[in-house]
Protein backbone atom coordinates (compact mmCIF):
# COMPACT_ATOMS: atom_id res chain seq x y z
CA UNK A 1 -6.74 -9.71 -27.56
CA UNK A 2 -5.68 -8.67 -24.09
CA UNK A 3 -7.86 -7.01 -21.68
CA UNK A 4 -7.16 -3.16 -20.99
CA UNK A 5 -4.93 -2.34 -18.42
CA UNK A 6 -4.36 1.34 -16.23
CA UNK A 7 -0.95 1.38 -14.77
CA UNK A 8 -1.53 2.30 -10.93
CA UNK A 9 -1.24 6.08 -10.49
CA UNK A 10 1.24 5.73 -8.23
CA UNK A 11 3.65 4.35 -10.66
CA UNK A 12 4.84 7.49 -12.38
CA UNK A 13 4.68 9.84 -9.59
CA UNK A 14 7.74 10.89 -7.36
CA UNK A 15 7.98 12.80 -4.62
CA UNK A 16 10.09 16.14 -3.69
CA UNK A 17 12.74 13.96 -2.57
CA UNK A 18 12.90 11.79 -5.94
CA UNK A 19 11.35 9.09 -3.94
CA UNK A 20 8.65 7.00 -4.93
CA UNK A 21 5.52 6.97 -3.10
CA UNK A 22 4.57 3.91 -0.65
CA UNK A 23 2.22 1.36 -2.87
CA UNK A 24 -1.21 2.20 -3.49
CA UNK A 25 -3.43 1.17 -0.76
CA UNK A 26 -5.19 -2.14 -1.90
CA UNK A 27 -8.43 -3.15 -0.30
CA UNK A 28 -8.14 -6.17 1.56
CA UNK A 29 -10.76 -7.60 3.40
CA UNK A 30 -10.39 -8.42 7.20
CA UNK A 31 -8.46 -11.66 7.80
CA UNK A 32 -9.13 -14.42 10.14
CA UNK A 33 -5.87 -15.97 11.61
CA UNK A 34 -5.83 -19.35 9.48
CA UNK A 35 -6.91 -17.98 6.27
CA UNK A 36 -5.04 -19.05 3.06
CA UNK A 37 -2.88 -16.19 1.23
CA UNK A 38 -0.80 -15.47 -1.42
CA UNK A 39 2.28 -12.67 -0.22
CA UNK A 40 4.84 -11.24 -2.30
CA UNK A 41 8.07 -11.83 -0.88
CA UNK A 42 11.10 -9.78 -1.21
CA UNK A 43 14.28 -9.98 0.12
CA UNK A 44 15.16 -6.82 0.69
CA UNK A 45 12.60 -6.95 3.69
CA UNK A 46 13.38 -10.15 4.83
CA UNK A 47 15.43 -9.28 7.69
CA UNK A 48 17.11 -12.66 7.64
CA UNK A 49 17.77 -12.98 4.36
CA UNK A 50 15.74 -16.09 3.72
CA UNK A 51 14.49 -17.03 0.02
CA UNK A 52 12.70 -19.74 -1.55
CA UNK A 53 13.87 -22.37 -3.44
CA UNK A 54 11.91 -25.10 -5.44
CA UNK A 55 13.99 -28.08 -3.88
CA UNK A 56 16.15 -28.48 -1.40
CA UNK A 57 19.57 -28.91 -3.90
CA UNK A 58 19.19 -25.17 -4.79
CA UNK A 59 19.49 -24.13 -1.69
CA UNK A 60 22.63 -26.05 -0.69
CA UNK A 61 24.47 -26.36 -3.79
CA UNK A 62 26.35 -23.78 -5.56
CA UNK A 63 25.07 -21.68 -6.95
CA UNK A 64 21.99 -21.31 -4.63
CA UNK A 65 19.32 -20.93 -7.51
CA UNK A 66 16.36 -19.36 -5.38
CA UNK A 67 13.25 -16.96 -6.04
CA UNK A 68 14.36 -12.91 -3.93
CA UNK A 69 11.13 -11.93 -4.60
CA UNK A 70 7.72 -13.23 -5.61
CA UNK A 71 4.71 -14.67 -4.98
CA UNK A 72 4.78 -16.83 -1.54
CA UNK A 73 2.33 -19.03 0.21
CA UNK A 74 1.42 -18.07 3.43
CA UNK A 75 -1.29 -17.75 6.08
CA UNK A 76 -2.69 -15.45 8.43
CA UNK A 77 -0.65 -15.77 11.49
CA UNK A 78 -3.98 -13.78 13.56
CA UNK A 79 -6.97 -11.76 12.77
CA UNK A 80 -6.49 -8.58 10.90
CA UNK A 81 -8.67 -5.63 10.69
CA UNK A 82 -7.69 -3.16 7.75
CA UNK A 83 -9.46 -0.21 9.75
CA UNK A 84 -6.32 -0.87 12.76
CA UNK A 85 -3.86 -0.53 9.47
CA UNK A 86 -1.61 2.16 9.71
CA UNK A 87 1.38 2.77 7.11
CA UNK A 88 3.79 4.03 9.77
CA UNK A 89 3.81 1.10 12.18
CA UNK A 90 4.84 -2.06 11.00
CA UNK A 91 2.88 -4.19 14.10
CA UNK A 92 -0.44 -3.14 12.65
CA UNK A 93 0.12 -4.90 8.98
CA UNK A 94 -0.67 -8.21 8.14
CA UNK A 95 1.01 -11.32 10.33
CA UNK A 96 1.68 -13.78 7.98
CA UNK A 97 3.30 -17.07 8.63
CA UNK A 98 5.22 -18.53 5.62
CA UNK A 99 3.83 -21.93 4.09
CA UNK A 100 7.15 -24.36 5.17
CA UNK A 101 9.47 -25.51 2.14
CA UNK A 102 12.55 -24.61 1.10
CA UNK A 103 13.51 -21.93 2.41
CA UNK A 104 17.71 -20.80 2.48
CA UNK A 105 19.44 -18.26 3.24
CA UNK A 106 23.08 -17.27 0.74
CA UNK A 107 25.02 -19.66 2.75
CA UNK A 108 22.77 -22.26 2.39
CA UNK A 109 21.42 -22.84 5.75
CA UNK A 110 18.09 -24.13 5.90
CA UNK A 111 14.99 -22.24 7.45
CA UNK A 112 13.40 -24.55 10.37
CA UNK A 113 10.25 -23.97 9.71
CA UNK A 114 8.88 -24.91 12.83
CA UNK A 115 10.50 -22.14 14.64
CA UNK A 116 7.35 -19.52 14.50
CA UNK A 117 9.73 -17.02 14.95
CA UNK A 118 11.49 -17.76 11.78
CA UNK A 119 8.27 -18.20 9.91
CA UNK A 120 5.93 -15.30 10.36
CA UNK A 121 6.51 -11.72 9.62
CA UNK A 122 4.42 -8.53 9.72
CA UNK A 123 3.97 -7.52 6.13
CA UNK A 124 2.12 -4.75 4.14
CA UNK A 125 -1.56 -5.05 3.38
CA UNK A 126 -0.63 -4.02 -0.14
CA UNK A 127 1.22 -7.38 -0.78
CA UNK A 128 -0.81 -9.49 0.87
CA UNK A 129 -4.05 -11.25 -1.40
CA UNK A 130 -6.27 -14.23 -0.69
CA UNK A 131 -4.88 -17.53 -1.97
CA UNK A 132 -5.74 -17.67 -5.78
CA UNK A 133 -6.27 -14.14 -6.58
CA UNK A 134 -4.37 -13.88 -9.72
CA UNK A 135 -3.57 -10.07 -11.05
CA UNK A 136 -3.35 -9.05 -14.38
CA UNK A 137 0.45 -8.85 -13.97
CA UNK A 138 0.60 -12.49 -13.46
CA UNK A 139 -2.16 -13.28 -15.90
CA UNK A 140 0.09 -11.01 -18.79
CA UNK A 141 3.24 -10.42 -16.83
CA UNK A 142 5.31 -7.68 -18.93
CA UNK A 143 8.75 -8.25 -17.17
CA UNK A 144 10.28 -10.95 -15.82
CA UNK A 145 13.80 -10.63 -14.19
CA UNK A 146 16.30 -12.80 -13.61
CA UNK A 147 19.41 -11.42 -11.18
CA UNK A 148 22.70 -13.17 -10.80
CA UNK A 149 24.67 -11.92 -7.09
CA UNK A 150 27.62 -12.40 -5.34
CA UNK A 151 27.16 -15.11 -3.07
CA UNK A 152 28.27 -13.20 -0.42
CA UNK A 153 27.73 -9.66 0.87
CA UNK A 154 30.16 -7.25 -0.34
CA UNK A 155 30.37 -3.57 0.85
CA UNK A 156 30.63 -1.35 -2.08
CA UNK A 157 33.79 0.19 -3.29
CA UNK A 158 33.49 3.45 -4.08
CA UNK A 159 37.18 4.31 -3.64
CA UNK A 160 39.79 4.81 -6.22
CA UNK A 161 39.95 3.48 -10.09
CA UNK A 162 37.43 0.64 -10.32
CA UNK A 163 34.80 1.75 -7.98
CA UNK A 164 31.52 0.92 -8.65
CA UNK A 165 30.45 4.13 -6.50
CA UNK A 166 27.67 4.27 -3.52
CA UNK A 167 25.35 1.34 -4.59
CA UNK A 168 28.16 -1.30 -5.76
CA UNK A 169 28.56 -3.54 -8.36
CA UNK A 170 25.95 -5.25 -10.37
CA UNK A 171 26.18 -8.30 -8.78
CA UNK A 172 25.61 -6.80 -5.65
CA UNK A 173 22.78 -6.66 -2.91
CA UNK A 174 23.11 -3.16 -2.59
CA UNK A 175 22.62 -2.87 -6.48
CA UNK A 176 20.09 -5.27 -6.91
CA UNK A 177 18.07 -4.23 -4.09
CA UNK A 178 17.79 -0.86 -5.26
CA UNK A 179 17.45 -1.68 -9.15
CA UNK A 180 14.44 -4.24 -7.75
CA UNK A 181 13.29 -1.84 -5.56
CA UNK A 182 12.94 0.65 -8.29
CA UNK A 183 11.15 -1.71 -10.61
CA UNK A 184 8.89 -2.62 -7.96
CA UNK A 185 7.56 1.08 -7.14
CA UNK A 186 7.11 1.83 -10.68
CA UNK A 187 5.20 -1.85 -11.65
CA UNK A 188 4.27 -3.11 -8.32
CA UNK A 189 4.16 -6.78 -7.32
């Protein structure tokens, strides 16, 4: 028998626009710089383009078999204070610095992880959690998806017969980032 579950309110509404709505807010606690978390990772914000893989073959080889988005180690790169948090400006969300491993980017260059840089990123309170909060999603997860994608960017062709119009071809970042990005306002992390 599995425990009950409310889908977050935010899941089913859209806005004016047909947008979805920012996540719900989540309360998290103030952070001390140092503090063990959990972060869901997506690629589509990584501005590099940097994913993780579970050893260092499927990052190099062909195909790169990595993880675009999930669950992440990481650590609070400095203190945070959720009553500085403001949805608007990126510097006030959580600093997190990446847990090193094996992290590649699609043409299988290899993160250095000692380049702090590299490794820590602002990123918002909503998909941040201490390190082994589970939710129920993970406890019961409901989808799973697995995406195959070109292995390297390609500008969609919306032009003549063929054209896979404005957001590309299936295999594409474009696509995928927007099909992901879709799942993940309606279900969350």
């Amino acid at each position: 028998l599995l425990p009950s579950f409310e889908p977050v309110p935010h899941a089913a509404m859209v806005t004016a626009s047909g947008e979805a709505p920012p996540l719900a807010p989540r309360i998290l606690p103030r952070l001390r710089a140092g503090d063990r978390l959990d972060v869901f990772h997506r690629l589509a914000d990584e501005k590099n383009g940097w994913f993780l893989t579970h050893c260092a073959l499927a990052g190099i080889s062909r195909p790169r078999i990595g993880r675009t988005e999930g669950w992440a180690e990481a650590t609070a790169a400095e203190d945070w204070d959720p009553a500085d948090f403001s949805e608007g400006a990126p510097a006030t969300w959580v600093a997190v610095r990446w847990a090193p491993g094996h992290w590649y980017d699609r043409y299988g260059s290899r993160l250095d992880s000692s380049n702090d840089q590299l490794m820590t990123q602002h990123v918002r309170p909503a998909l941040v959690r201490r390190s082994g909060e589970r939710s129920h999603a993970e406890r019961c997860p409901q989808l799973s998806l697995v995406h195959v994608r070109w292995g390297e960017p390609v500008p969609p062709c919306c032009e003549g017969p063929g054209g896979w119009g404005a957001i590309g071809a299936p295999p594409s970042d474009v696509h995928i980032g927007r099909w992901e990005r879709h799942v993940f306002e309606s279900v969350g992390p």
